[in-house]
N, C-alpha and C. Protein backbone atom coordinates (compact mmCIF):
# COMPACT_ATOMS: atom_id res chain seq x y z
N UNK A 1 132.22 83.21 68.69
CA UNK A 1 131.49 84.46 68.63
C UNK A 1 132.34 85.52 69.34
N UNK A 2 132.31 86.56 68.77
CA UNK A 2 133.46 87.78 69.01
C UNK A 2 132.44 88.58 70.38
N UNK A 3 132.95 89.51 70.96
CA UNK A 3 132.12 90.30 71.97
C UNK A 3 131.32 91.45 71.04
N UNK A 4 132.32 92.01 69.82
CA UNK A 4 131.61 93.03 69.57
C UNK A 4 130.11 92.42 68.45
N UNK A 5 130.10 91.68 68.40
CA UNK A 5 129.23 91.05 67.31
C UNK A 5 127.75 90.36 68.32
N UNK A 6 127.76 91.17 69.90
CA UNK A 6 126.54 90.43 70.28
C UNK A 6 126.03 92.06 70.29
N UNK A 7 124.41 91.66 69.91
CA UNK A 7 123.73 92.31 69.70
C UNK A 7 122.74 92.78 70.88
N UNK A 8 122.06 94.42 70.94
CA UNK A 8 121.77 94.66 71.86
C UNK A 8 122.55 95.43 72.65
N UNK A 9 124.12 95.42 73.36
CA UNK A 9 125.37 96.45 73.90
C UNK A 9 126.12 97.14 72.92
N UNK A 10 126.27 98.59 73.54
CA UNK A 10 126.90 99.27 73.28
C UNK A 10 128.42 98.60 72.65
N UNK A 11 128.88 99.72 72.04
CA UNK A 11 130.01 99.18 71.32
C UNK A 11 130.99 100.17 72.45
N UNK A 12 132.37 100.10 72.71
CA UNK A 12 133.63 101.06 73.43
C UNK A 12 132.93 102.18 72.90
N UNK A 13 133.11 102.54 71.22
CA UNK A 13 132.86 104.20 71.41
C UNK A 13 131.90 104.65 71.69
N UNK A 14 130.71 104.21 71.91
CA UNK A 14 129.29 104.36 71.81
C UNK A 14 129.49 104.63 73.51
N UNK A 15 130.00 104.23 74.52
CA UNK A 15 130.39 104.39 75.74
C UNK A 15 131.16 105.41 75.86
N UNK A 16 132.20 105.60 75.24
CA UNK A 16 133.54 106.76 75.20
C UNK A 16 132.65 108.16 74.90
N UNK A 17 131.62 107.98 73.87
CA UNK A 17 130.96 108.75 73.57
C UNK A 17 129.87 109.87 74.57
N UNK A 18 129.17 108.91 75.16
CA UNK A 18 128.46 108.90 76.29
C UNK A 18 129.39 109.71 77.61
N UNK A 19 130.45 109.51 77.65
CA UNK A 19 131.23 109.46 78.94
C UNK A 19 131.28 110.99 78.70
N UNK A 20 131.63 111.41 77.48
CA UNK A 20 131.95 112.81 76.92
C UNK A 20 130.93 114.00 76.96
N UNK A 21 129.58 113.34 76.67
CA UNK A 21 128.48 113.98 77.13
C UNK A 21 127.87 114.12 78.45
N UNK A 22 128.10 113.47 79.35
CA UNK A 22 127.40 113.48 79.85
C UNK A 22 127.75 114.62 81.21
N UNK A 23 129.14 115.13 81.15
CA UNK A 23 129.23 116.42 82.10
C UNK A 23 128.71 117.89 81.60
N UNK A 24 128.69 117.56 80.43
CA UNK A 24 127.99 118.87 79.82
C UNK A 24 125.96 119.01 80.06
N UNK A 25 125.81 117.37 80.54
CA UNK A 25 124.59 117.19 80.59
C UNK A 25 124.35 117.94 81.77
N UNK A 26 125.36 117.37 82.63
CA UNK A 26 124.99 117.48 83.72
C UNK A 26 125.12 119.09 84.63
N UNK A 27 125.86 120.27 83.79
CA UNK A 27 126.52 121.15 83.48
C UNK A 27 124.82 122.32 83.77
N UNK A 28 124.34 121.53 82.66
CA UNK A 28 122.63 122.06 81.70
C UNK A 28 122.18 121.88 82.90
N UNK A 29 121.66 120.76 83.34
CA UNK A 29 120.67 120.19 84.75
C UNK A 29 120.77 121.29 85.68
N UNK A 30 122.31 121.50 86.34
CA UNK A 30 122.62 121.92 87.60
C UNK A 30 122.12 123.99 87.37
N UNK A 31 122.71 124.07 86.16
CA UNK A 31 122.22 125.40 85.76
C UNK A 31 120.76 125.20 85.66
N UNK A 32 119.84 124.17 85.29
CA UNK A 32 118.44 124.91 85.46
C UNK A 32 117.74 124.22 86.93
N UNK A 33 118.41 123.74 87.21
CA UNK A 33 118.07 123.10 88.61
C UNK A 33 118.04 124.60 89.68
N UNK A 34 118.86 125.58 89.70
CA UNK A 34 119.15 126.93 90.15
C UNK A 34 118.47 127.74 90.02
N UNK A 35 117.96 127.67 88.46
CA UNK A 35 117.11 128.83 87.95
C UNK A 35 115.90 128.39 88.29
N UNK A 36 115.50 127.24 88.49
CA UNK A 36 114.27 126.57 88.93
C UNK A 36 113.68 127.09 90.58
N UNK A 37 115.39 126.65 91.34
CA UNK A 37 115.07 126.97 92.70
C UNK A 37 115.07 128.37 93.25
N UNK A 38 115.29 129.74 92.06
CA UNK A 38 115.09 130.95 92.32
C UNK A 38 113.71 131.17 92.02
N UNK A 39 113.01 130.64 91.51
CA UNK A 39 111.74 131.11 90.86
C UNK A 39 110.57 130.76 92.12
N UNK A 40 109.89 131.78 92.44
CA UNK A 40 108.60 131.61 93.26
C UNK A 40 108.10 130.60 93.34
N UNK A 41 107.40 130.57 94.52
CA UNK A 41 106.77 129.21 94.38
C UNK A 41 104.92 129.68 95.41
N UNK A 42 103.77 129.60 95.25
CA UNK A 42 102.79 130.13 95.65
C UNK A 42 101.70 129.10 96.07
N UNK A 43 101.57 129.03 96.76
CA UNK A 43 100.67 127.65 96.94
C UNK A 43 99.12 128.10 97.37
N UNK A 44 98.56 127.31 97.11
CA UNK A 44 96.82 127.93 97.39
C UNK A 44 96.30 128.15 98.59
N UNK A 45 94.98 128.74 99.11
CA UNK A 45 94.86 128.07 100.98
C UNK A 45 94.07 126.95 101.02
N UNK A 46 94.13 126.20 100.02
CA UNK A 46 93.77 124.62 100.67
C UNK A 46 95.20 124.05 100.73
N UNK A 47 96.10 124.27 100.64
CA UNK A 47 97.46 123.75 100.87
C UNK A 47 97.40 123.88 102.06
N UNK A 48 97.04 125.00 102.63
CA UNK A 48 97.31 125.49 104.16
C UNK A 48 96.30 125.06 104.62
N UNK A 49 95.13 124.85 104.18
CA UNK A 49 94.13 123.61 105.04
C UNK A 49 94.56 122.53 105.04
N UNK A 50 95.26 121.66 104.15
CA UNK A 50 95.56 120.43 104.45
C UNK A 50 96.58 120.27 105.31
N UNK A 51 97.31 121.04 105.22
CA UNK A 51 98.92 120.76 105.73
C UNK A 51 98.50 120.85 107.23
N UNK A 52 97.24 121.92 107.90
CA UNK A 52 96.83 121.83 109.30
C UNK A 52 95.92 120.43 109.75
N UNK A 53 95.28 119.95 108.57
CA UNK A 53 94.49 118.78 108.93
C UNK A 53 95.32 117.66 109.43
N UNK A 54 96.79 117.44 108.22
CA UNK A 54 97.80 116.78 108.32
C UNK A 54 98.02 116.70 109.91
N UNK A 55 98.70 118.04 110.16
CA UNK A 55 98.81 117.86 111.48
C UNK A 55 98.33 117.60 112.55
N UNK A 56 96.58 117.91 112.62
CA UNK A 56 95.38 117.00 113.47
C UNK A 56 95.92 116.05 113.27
N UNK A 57 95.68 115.16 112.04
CA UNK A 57 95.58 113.75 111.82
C UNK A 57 96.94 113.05 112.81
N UNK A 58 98.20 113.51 112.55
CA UNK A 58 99.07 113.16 113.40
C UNK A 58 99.16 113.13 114.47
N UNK A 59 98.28 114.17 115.06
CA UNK A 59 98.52 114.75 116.86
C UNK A 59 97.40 113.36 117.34
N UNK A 60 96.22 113.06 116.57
CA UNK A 60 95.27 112.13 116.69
C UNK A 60 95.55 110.63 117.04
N UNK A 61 94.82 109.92 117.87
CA UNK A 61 95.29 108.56 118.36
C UNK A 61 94.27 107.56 116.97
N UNK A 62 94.29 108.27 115.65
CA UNK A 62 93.31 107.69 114.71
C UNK A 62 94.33 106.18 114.27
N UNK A 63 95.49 106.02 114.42
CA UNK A 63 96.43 105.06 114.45
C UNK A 63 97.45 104.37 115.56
N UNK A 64 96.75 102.96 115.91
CA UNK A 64 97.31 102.40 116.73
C UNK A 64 98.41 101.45 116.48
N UNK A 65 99.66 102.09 116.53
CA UNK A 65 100.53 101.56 116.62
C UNK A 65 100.51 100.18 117.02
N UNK A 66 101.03 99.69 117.61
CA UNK A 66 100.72 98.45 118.79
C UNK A 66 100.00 97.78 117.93
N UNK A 67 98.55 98.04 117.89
CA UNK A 67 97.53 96.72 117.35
C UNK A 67 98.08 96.41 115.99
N UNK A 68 98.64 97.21 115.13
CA UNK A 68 99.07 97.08 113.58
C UNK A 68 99.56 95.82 113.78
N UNK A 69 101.09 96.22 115.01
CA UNK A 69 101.97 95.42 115.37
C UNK A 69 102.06 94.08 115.56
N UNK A 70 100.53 93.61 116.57
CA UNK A 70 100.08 92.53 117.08
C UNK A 70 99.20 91.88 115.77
N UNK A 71 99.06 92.52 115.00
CA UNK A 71 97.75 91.99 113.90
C UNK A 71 98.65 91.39 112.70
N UNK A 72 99.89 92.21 112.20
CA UNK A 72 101.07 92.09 111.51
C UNK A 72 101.47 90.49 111.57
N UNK A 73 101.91 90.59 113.26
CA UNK A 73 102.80 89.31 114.15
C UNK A 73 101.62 87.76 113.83
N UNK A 74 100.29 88.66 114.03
CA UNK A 74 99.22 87.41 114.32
C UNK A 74 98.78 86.90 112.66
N UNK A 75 98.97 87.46 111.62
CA UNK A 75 98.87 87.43 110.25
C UNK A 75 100.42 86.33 109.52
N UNK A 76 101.81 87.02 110.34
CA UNK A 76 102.65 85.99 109.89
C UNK A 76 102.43 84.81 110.48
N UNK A 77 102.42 84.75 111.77
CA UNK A 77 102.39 83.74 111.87
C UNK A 77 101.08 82.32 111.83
N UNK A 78 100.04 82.62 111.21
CA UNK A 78 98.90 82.14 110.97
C UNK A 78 98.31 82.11 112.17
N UNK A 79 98.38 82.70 112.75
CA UNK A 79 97.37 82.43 114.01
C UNK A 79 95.61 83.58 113.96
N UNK A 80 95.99 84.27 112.97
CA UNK A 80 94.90 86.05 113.18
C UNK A 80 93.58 84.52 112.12
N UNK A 81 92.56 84.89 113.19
CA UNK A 81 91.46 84.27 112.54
C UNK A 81 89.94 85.83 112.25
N UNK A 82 89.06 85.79 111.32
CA UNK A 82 88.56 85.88 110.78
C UNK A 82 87.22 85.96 111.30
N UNK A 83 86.74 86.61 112.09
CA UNK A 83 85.27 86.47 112.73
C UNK A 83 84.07 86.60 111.23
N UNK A 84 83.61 85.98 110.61
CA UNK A 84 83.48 85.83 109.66
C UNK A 84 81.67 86.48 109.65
N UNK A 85 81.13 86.23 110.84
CA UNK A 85 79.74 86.57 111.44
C UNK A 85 79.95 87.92 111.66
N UNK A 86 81.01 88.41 112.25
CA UNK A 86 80.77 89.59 112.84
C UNK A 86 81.10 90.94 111.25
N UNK A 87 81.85 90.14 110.35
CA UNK A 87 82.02 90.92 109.31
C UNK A 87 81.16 91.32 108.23
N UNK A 88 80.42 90.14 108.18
CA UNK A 88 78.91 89.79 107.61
C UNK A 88 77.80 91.09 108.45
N UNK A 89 77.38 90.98 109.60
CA UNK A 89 76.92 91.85 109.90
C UNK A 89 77.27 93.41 110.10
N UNK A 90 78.74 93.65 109.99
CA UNK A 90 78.83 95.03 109.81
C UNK A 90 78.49 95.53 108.48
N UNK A 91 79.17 94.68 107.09
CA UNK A 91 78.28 95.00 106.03
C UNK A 91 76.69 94.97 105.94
N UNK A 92 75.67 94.09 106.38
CA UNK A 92 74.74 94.56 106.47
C UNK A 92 74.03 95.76 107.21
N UNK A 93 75.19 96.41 108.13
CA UNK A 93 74.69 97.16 108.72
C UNK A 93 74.89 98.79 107.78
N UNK A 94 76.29 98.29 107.86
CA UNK A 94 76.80 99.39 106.77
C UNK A 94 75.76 99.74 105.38
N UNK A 95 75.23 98.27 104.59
CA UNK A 95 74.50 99.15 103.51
C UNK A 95 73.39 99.48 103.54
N UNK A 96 72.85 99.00 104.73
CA UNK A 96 71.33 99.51 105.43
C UNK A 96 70.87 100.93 105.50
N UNK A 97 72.74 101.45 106.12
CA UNK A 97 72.74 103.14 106.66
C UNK A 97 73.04 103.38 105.26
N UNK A 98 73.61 103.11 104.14
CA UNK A 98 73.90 103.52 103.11
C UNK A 98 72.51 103.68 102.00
N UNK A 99 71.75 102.60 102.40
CA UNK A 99 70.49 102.98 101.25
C UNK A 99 69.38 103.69 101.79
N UNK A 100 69.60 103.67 103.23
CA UNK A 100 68.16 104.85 103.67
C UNK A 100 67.81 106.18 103.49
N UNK A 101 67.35 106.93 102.84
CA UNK A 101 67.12 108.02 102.68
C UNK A 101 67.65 109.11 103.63
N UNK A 102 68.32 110.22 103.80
CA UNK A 102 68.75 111.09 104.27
C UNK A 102 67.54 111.56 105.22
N UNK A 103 68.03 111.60 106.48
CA UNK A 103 66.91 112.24 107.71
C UNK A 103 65.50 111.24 108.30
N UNK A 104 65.88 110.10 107.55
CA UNK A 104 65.29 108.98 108.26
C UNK A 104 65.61 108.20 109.06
C-alpha cells in the first residue's frame, strides 16, 4: 500500500496549498481584529453592579481556603466520612422552610 492511496490525509499539494493561504488569512484576521479593537465598547449598569458585587464577594471570607484543602486531602485519601443523619436532617429542615407559606 502506497502513502498517497490512504484515505482520509491530505495529499503534498492539498498542504502546499494550505501553506499559501493561510498568511493572507491571517493578513484578513489581524486587519479586522484592529478594526474590531477601535470600535466602542458600552456596557450596561448592571455590569457595574456586578463587577462591585464581584468585588464584595472576593473581599468576603464566603470561601475557606484551608477547609477546601483539608476536605480535598480527606476525600483522596479515603478517610472524609459522611454524617449521613446530620444530612438527612438538614434536608428535612430545608424543605420544611421551603413549603411553608411566606410570613408564617
Amino acid at each position: 500500500m502506497s502513502i498517497s492511496k490512504l484515505s482520509g490525509f491530505a495529499s503534498a499539494a492539498q498542504f502546499e496549498a494550505n501553506a499559501k493561504v493561510a498568511p493572507e488569512k491571517a493578513k484578513t484576521a489581524a486587519t479586522e481584529t484592529s478594526a474590531a479593537a477601535s470600535s466602542p465598547v458600552k456596557l450596561s449598569p448592571l455590569s457595574e453592579t456586578l463587577k462591585a458585587l464581584s468585588k464584595d464577594y472576593a473581599a468576603s471570607n464566603a470561601f475557606d481556603e484551608k477547609k477546601v484543602e483539608q476536605l480535598k486531602n480527606a476525600i483522596a485519601k479515603g478517610t472524609f466520612k459522611v454524617d449521613a443523619e446530620a444530612v438527612a436532617d438538614k434536608l428535612i429542615t430545608e424543605a420544611q422552610r421551603l413549603i411553608k407559606p411566606n410570613g408564617v
